[in-house]
N, C-alpha and C. Protein backbone atom coordinates (compact mmCIF):
# COMPACT_ATOMS: atom_id res chain seq x y z
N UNK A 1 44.07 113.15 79.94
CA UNK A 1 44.53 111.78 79.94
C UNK A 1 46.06 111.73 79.78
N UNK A 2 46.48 112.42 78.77
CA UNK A 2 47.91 112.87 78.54
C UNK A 2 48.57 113.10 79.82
N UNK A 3 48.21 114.16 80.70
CA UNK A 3 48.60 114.39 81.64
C UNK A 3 48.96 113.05 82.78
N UNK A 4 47.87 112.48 83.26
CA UNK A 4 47.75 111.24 84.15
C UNK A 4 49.17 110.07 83.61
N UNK A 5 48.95 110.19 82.51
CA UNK A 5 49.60 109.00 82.07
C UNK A 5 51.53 109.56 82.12
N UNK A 6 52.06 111.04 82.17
CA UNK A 6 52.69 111.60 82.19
C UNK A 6 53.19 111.38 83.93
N UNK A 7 51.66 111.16 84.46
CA UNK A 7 52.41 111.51 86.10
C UNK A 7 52.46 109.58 86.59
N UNK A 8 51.91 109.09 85.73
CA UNK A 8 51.55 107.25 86.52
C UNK A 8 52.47 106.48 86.09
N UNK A 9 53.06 106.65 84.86
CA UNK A 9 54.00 105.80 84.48
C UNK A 9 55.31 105.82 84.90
N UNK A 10 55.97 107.06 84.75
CA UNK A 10 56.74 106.84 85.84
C UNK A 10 57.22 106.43 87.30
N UNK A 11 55.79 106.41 87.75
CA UNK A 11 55.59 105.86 89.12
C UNK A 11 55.53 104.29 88.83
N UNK A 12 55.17 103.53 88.06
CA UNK A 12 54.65 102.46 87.82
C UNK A 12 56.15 102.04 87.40
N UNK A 13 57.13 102.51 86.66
CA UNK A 13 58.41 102.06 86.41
C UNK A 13 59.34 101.58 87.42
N UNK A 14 58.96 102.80 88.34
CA UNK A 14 59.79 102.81 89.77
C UNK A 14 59.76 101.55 90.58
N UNK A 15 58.19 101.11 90.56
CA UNK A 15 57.69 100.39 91.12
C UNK A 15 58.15 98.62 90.34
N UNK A 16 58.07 98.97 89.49
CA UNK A 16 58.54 97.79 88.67
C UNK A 16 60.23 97.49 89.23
N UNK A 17 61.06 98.59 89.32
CA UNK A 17 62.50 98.65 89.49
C UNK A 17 62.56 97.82 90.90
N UNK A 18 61.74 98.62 91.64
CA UNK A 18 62.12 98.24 93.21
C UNK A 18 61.37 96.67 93.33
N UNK A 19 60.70 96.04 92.69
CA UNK A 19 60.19 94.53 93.14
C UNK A 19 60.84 94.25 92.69
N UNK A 20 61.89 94.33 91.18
CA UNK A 20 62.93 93.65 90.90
C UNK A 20 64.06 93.70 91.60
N UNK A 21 63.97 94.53 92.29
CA UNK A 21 65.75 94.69 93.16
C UNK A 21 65.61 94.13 94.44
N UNK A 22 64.44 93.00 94.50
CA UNK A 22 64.27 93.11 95.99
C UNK A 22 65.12 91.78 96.24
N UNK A 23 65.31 91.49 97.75
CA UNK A 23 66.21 90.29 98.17
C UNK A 23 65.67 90.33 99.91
N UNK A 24 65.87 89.01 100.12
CA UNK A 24 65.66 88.51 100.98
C UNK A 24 66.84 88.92 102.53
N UNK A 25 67.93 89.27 101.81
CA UNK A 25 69.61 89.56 102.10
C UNK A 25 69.24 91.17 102.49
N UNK A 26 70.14 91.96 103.55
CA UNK A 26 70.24 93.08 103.26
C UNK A 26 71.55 93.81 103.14
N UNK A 27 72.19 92.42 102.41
CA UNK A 27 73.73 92.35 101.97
C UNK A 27 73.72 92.34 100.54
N UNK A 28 73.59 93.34 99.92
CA UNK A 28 73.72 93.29 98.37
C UNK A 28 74.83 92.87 98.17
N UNK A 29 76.19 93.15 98.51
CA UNK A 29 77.34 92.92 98.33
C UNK A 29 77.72 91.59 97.65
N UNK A 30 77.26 90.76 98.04
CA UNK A 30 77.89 89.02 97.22
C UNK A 30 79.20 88.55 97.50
N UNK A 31 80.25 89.70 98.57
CA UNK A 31 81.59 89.37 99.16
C UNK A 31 82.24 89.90 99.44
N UNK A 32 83.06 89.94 100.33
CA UNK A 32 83.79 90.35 101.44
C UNK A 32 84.35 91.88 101.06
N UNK A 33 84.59 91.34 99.48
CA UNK A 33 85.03 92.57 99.00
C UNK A 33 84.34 94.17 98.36
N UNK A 34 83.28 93.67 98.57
CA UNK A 34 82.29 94.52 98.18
C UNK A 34 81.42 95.44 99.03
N UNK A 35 81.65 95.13 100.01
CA UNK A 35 80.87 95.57 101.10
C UNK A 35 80.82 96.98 101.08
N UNK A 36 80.13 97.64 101.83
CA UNK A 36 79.15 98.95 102.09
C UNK A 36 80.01 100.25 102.67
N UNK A 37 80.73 99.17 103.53
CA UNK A 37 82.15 99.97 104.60
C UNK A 37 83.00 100.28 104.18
N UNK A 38 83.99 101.06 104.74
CA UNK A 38 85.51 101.22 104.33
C UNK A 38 85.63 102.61 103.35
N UNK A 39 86.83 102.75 103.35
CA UNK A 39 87.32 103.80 102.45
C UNK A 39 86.90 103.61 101.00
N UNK A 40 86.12 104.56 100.55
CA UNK A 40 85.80 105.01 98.96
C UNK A 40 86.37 106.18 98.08
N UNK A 41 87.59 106.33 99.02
CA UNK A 41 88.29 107.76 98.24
C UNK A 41 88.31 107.40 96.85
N UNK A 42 88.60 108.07 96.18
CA UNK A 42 88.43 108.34 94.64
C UNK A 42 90.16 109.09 94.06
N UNK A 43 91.36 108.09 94.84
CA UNK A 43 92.93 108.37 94.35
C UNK A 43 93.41 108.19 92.93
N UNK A 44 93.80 109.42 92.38
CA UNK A 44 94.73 109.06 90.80
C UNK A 44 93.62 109.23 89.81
N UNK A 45 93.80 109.60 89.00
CA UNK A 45 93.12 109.83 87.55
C UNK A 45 93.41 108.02 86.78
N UNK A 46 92.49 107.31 86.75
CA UNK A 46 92.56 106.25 85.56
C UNK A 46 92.28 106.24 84.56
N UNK A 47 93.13 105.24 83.65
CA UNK A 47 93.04 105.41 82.25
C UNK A 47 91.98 104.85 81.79
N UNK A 48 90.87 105.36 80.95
CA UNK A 48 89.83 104.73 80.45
C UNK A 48 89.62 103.86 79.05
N UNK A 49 88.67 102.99 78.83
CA UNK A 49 88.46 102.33 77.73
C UNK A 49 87.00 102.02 77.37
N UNK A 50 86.60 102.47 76.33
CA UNK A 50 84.87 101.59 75.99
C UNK A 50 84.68 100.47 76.10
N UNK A 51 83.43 100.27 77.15
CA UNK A 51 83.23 98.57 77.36
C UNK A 51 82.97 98.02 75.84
N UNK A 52 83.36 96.76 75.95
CA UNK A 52 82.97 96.11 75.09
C UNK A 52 82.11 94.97 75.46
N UNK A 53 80.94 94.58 74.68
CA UNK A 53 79.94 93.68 75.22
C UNK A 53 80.79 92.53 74.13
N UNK A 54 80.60 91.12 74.49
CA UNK A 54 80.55 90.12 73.69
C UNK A 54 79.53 88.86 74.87
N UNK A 55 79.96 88.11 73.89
CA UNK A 55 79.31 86.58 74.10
C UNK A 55 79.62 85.91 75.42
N UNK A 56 78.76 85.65 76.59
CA UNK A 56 79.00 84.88 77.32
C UNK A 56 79.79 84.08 77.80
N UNK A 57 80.08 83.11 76.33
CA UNK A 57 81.24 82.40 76.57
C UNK A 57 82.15 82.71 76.13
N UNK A 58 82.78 83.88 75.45
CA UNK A 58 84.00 84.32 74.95
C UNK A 58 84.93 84.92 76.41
N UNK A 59 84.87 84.72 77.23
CA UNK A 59 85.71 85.00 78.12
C UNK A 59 86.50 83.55 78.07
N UNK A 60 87.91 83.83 78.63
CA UNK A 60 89.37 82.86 78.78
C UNK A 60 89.31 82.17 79.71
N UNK A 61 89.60 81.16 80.15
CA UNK A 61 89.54 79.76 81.08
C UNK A 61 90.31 81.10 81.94
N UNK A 62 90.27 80.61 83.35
CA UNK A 62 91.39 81.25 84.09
C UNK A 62 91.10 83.27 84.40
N UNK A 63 90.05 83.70 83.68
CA UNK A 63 89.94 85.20 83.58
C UNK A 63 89.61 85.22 84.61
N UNK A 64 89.98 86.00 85.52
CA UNK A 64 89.55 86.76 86.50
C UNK A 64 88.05 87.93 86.74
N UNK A 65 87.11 87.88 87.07
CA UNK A 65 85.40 88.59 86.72
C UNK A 65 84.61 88.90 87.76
N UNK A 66 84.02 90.03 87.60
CA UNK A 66 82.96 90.31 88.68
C UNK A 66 82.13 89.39 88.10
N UNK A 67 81.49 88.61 88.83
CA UNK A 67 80.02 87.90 88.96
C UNK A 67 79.34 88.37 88.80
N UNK A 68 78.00 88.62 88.53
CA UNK A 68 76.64 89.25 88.99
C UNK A 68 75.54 88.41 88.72
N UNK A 69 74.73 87.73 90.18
CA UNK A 69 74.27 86.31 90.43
C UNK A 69 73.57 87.05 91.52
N UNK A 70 71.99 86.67 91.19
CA UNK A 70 71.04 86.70 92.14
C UNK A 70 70.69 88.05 92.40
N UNK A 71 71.34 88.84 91.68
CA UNK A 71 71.13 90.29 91.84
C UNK A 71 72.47 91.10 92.58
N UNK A 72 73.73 90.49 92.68
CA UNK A 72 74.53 91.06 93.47
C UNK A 72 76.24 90.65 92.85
N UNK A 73 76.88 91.23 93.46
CA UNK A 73 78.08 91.46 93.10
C UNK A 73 79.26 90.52 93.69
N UNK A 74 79.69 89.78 92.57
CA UNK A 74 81.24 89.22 93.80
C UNK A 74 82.28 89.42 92.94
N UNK A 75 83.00 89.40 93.62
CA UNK A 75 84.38 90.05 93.16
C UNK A 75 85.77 88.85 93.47
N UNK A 76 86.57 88.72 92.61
CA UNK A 76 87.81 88.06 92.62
C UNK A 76 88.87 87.94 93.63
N UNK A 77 88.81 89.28 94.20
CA UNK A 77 89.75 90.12 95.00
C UNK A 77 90.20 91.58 94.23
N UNK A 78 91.40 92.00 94.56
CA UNK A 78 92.37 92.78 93.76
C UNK A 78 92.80 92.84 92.30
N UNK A 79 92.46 94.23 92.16
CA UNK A 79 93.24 94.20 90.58
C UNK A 79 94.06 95.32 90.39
N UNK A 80 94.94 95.00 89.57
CA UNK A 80 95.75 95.80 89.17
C UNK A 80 95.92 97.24 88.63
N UNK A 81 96.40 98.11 88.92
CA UNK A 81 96.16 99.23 87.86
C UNK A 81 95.94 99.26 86.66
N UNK A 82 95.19 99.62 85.78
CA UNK A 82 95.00 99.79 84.03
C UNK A 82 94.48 98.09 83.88
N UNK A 83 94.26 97.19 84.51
CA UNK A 83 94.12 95.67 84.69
C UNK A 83 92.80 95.78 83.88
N UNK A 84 92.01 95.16 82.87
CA UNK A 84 91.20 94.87 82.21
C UNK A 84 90.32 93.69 83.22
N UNK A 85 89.38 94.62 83.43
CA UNK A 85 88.35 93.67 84.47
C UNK A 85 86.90 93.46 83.48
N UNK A 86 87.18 92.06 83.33
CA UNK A 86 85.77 91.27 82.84
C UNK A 86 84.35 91.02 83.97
N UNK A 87 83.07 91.29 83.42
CA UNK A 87 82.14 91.66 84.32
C UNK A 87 81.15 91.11 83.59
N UNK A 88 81.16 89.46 84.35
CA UNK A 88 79.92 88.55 83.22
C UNK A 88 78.44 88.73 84.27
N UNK A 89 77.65 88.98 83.23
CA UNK A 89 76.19 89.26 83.91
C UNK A 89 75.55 87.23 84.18
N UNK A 90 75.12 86.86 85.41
CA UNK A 90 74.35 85.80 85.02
C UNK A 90 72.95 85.93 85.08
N UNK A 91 72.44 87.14 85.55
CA UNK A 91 70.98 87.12 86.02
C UNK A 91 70.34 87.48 84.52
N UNK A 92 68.64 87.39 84.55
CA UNK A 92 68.29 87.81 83.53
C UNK A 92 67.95 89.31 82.95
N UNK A 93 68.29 90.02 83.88
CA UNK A 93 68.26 91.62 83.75
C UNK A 93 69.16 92.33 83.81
N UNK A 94 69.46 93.36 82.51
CA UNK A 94 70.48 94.36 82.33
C UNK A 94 71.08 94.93 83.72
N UNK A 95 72.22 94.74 83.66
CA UNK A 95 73.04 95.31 85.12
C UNK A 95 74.39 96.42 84.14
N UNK A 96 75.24 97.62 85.19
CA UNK A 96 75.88 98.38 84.95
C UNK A 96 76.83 97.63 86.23
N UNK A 97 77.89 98.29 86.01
CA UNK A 97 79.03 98.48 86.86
C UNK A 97 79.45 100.01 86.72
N UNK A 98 79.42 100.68 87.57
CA UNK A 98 79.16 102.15 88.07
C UNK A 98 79.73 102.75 88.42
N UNK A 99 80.94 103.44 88.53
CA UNK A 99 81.95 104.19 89.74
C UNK A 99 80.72 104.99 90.51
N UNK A 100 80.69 105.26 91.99
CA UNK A 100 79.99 105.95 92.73
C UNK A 100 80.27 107.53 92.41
N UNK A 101 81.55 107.86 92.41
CA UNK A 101 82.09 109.50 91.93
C UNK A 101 82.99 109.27 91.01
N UNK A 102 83.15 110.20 90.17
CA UNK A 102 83.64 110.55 88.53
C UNK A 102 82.77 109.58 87.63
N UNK A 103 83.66 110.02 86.72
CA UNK A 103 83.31 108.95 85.67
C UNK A 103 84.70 107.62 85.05
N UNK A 104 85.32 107.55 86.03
CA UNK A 104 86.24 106.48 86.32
C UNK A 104 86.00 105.15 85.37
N UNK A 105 84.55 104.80 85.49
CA UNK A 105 83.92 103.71 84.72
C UNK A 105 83.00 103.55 84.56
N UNK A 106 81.94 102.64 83.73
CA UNK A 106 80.33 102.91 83.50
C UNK A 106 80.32 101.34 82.74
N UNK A 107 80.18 100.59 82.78
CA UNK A 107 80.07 99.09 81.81
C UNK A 107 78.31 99.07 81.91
N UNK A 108 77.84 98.46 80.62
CA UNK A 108 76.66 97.78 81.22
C UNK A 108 76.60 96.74 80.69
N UNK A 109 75.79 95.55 81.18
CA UNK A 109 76.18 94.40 80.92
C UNK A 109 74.89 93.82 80.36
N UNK A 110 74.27 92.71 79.60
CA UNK A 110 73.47 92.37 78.92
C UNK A 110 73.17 91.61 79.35
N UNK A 111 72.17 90.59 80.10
CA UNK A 111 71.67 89.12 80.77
C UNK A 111 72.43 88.54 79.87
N UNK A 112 73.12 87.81 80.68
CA UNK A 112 73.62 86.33 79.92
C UNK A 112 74.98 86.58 79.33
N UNK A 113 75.35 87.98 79.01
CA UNK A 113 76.77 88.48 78.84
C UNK A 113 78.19 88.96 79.66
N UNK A 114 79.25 89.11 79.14
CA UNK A 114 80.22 89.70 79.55
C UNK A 114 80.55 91.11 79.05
N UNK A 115 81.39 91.83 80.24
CA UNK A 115 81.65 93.70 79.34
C UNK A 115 82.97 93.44 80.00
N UNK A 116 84.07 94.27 79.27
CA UNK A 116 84.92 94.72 80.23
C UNK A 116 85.22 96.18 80.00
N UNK A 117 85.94 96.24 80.89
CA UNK A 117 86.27 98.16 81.62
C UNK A 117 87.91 97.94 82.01
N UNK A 118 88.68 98.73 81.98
CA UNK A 118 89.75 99.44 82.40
C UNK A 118 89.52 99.69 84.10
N UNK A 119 90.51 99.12 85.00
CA UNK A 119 90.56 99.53 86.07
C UNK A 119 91.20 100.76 86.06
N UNK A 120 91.08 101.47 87.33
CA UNK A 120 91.78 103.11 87.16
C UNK A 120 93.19 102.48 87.38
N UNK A 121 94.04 103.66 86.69
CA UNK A 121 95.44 103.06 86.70
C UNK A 121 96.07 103.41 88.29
N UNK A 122 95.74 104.38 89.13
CA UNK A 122 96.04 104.38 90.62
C UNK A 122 96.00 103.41 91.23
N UNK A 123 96.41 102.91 92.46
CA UNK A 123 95.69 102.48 93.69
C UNK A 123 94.59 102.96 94.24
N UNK A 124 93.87 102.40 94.75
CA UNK A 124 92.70 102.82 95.24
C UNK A 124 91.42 101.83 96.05
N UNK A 125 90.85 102.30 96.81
CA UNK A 125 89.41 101.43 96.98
C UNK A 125 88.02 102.37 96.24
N UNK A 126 87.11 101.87 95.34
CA UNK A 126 86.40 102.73 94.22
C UNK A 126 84.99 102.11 94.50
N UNK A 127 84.31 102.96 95.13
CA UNK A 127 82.78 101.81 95.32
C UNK A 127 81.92 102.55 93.97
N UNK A 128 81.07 101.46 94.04
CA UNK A 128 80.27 101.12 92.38
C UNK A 128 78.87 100.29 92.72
N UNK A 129 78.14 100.83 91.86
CA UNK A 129 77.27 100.62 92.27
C UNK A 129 76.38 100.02 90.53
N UNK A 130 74.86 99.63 90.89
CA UNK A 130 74.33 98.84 89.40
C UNK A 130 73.44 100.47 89.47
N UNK A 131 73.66 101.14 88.29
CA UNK A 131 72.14 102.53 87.96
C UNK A 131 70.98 102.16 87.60
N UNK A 132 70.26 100.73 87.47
CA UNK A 132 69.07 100.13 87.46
C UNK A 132 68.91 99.85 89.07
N UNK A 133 69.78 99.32 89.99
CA UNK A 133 69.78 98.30 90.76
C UNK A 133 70.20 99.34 91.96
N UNK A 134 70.02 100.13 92.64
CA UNK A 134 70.37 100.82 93.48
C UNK A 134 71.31 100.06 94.80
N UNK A 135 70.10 98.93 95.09
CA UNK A 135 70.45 98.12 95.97
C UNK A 135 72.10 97.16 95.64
N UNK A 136 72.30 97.45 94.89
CA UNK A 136 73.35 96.53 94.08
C UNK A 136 74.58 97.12 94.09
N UNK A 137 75.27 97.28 95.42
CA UNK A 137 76.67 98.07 95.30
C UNK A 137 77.98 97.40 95.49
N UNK A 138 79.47 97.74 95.35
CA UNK A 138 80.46 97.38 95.54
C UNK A 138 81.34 97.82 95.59
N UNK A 139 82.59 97.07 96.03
CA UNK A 139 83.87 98.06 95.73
C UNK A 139 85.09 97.47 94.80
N UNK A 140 85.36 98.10 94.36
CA UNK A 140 86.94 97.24 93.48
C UNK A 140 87.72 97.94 93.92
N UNK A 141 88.80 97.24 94.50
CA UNK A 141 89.88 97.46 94.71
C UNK A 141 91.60 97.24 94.00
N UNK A 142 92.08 98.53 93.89
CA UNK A 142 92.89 98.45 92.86
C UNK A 142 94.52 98.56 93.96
N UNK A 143 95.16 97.40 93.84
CA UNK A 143 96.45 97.34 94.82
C UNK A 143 97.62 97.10 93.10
């Protein structure tokens, strides 16, 4: 029994993951800037910082934020090198913000919360992706 339950549940998790990630869209992206295409080089060593989770509404009139709505990603535009990027969750399920290669950045975000992360201090285009949410990718771009 031990065994079965060793080989089913994990299958049954998977399965749980992928009906939640599903969409009607086969544009995870959420905007222009996020998209699938384009250069993902991985330029300059950035400076890092531990996300910090807080309160929903403790973000600043005027902050600049990744979205994450409906299961997907939108983005502001451009940010700055070392630029402190706020990343408010609205859906009801735990989401990450991901660098695709290194470990550049890792946030995870709480339903209903905000995290922020350290942009890399280079220039660069950096795609990212959600590690629950496969389907859930993007890019930030650092000018």
């Amino acid at each position: 029994m031990k065994r079965v339950l060793t080989l089913v549940l994990p299958i049954l998790l998977a399965a749980l993951a992928l009906t939640a990630c599903g969409s009607d869209s086969g544009d995870s992206s959420g905007s222009a800037e996020s998209t699938q295409g384009g250069d993902h080089s991985m330029s300059g060593m950035p400076s890092m910082s531990m996300p910090m989770s807080m309160p929903a509404g403790a973000a600043q009139p005027g902050d600049r934020e990744i979205v994450i709505t409906d299961f997907k990603y939108t983005l502001p535009g451009t940010f700055t090198p070392g630029e402190q990027v706020t990343v408010r969750n609205n859906d009801t399920a735990e989401h990450t913000v991901t660098a695709d290669t290194g470990d550049l950045f890792d946030v995870e975000i709480q339903p209903g919360e905000t995290a922020t992360f350290t942009a890399p201090g280079q220039p660069g285009t950096f795609a990212f992706h959600c590690t629950y949410h496969p389907n859930m990718v993007g890019t930030l771009e650092v000018r």
